[in-house]
N, C-alpha and C. Protein backbone atom coordinates (compact mmCIF):
# COMPACT_ATOMS: atom_id res chain seq x y z
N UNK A 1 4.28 22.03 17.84
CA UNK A 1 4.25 21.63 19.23
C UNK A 1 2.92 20.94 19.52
N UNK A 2 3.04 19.52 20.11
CA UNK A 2 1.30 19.20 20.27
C UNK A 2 1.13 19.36 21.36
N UNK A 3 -0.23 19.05 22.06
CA UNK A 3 -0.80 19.75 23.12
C UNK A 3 -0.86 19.00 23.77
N UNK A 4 -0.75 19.20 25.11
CA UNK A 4 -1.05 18.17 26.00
C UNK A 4 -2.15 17.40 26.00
N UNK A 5 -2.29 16.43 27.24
CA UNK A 5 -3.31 16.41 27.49
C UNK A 5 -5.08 17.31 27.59
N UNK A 6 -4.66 17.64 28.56
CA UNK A 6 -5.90 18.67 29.12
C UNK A 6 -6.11 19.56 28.06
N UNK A 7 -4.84 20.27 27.22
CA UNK A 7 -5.14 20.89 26.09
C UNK A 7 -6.08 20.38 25.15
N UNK A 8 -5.78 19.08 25.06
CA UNK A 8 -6.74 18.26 23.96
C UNK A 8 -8.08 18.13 24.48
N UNK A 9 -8.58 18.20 25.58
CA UNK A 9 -9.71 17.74 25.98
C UNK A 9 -10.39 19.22 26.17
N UNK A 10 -9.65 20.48 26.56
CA UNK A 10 -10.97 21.66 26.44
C UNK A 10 -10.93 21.85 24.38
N UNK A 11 -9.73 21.32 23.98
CA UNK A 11 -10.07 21.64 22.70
C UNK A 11 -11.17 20.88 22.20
N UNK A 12 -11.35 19.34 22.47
CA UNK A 12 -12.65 18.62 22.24
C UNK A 12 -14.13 19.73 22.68
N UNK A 13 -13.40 19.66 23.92
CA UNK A 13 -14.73 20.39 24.34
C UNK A 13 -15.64 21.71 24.14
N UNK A 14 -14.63 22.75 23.48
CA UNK A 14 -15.40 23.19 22.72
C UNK A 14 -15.78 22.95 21.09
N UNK A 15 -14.94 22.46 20.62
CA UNK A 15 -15.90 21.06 19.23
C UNK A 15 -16.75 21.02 19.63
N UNK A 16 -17.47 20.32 20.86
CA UNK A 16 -18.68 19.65 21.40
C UNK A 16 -19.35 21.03 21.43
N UNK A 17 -19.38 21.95 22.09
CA UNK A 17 -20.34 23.19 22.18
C UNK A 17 -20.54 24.06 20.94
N UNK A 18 -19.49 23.81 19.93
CA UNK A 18 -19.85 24.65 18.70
C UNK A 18 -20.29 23.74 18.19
N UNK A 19 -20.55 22.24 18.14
CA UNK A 19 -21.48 21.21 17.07
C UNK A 19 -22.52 21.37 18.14
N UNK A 20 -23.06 21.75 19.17
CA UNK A 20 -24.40 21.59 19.69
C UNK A 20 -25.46 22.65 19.67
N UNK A 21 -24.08 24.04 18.92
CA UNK A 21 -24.97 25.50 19.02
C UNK A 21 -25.84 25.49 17.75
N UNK A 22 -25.27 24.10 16.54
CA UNK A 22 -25.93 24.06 15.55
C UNK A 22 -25.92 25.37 14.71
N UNK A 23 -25.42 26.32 15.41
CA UNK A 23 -24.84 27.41 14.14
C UNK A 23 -24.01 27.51 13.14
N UNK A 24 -23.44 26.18 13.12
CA UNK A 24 -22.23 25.64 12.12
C UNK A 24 -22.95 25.40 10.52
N UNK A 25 -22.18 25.67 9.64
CA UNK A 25 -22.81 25.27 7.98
C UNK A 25 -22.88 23.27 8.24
N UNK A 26 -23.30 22.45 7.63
CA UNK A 26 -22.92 21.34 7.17
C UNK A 26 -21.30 21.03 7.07
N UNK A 27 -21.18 21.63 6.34
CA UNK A 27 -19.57 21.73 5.87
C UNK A 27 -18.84 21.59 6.97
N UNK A 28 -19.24 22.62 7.64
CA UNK A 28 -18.50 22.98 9.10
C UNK A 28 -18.66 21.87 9.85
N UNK A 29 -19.43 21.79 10.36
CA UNK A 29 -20.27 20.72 11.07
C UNK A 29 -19.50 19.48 11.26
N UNK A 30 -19.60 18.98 9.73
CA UNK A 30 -18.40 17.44 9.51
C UNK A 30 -16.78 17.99 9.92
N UNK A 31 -16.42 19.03 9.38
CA UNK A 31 -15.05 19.45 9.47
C UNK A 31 -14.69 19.18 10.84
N UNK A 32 -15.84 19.73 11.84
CA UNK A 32 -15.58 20.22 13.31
C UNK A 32 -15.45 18.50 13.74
N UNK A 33 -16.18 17.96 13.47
CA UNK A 33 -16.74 15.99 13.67
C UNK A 33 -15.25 15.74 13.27
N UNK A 34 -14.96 15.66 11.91
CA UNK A 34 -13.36 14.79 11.67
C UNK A 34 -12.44 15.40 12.85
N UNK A 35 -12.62 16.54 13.13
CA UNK A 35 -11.26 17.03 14.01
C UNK A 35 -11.75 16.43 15.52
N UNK A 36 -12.54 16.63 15.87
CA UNK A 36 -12.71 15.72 17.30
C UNK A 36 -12.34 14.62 17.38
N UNK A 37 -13.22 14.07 16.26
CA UNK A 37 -12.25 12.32 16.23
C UNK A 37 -11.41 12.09 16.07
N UNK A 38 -10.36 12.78 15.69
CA UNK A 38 -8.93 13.12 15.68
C UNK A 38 -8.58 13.17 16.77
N UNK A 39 -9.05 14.57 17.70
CA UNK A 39 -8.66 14.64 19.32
C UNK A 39 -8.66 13.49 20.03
N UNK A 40 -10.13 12.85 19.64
CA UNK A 40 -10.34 11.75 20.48
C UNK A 40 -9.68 10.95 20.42
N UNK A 41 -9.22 10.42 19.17
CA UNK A 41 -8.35 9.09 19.11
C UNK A 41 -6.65 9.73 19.60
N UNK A 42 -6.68 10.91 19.73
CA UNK A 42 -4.82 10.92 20.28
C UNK A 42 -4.95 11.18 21.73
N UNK A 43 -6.09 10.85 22.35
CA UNK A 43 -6.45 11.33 24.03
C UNK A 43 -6.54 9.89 24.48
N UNK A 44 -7.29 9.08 23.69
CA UNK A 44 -7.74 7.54 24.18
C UNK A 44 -6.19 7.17 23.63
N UNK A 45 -5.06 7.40 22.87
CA UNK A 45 -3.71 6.98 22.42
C UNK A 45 -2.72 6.96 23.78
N UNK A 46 -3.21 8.39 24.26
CA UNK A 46 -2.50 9.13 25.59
C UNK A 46 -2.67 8.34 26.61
N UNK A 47 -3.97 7.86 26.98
CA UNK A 47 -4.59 7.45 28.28
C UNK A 47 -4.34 5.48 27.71
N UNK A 48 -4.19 5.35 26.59
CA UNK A 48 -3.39 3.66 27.03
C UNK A 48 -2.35 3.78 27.45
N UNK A 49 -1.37 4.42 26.62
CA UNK A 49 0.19 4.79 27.25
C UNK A 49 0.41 4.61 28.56
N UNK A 50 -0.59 6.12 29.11
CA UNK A 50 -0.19 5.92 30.77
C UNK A 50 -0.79 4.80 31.41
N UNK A 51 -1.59 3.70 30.96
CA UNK A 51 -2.35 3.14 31.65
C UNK A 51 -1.12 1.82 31.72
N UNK A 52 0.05 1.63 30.17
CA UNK A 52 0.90 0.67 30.61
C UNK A 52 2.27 1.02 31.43
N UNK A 53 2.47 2.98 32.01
CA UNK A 53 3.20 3.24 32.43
C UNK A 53 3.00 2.40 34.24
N UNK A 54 1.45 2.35 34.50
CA UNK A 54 1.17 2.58 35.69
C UNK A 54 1.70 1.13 36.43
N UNK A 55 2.29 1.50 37.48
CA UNK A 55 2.68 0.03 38.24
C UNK A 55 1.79 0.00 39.53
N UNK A 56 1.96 -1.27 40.41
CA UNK A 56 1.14 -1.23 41.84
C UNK A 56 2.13 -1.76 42.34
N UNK A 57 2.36 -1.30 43.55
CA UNK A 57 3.37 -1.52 44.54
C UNK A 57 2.71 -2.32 45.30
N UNK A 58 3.57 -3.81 45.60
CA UNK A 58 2.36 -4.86 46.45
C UNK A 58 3.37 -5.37 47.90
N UNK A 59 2.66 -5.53 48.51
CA UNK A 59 3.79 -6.02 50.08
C UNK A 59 3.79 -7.50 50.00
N UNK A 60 4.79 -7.92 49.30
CA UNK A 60 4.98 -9.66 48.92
C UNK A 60 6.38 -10.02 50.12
N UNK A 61 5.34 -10.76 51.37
CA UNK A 61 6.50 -11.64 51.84
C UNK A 61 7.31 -10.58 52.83
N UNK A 62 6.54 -9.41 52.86
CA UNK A 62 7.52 -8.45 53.53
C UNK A 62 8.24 -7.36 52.99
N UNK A 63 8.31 -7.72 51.40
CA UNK A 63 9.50 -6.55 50.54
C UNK A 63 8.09 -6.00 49.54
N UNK A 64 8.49 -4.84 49.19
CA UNK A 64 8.07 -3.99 48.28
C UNK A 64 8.74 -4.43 46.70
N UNK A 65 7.23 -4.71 46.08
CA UNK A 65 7.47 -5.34 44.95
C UNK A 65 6.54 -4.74 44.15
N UNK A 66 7.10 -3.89 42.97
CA UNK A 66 6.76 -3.54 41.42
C UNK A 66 6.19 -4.62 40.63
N UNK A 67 4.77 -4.61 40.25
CA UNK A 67 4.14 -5.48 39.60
C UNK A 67 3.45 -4.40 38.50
N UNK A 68 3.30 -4.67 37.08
CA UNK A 68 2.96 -3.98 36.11
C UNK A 68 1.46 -3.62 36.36
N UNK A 69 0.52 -3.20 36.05
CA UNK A 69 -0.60 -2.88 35.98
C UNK A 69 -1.77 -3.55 35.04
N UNK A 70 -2.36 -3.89 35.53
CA UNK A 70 -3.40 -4.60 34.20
C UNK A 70 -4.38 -4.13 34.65
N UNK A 71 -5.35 -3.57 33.91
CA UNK A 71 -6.53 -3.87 33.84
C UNK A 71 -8.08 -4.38 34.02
C-alpha cells in the first residue's frame, strides 16, 4: 500500500531529523539520504500530477469556462 501524500512528507521529515541528530553510522547516514530522495522524487511526482489536474474557472463573455492550469 503506498502512502499518501502527507504520509510521505512526515516520513521525509523525520529522515531530516535522524540525518541532523548525526547519531547515524555513515552507512546509515547514505541509506537514510537514498531513501529521502526517493520520498522526494515521488512527492515532487505527486505535486506535478495535481498541478495538471488543477483547472481555473474564468467568466468569459458571461459563461463559466474551464481553462487548464499553467503555470
Amino acid at each position: 500500500m503506498s502512502k499518501n501524500f502527507e504520509e510521505q512528507i512526515e516520513q521525509l521529515e523525520k529522515i531530516v531529523e535522524e540525518l541532523e541528530t548525526g547519531e547515524l553510522s555513515l552507512e546509515d547516514s547514505v541509506s537514510k539520504f537514498e531513501e529521502g530522495i526517493k520520498i522526494s522524487k515521488e512527492c515532487n511526482k505527486t505535486l506535478e500530477e495535481a498541478e495538471k489536474k488543477i483547472t481555473i474557472l474564468v467568466n468569459h463573455e458571461g459563461e463559466l469556462k474551464e481553462e487548464n492550469f499553467e503555470a
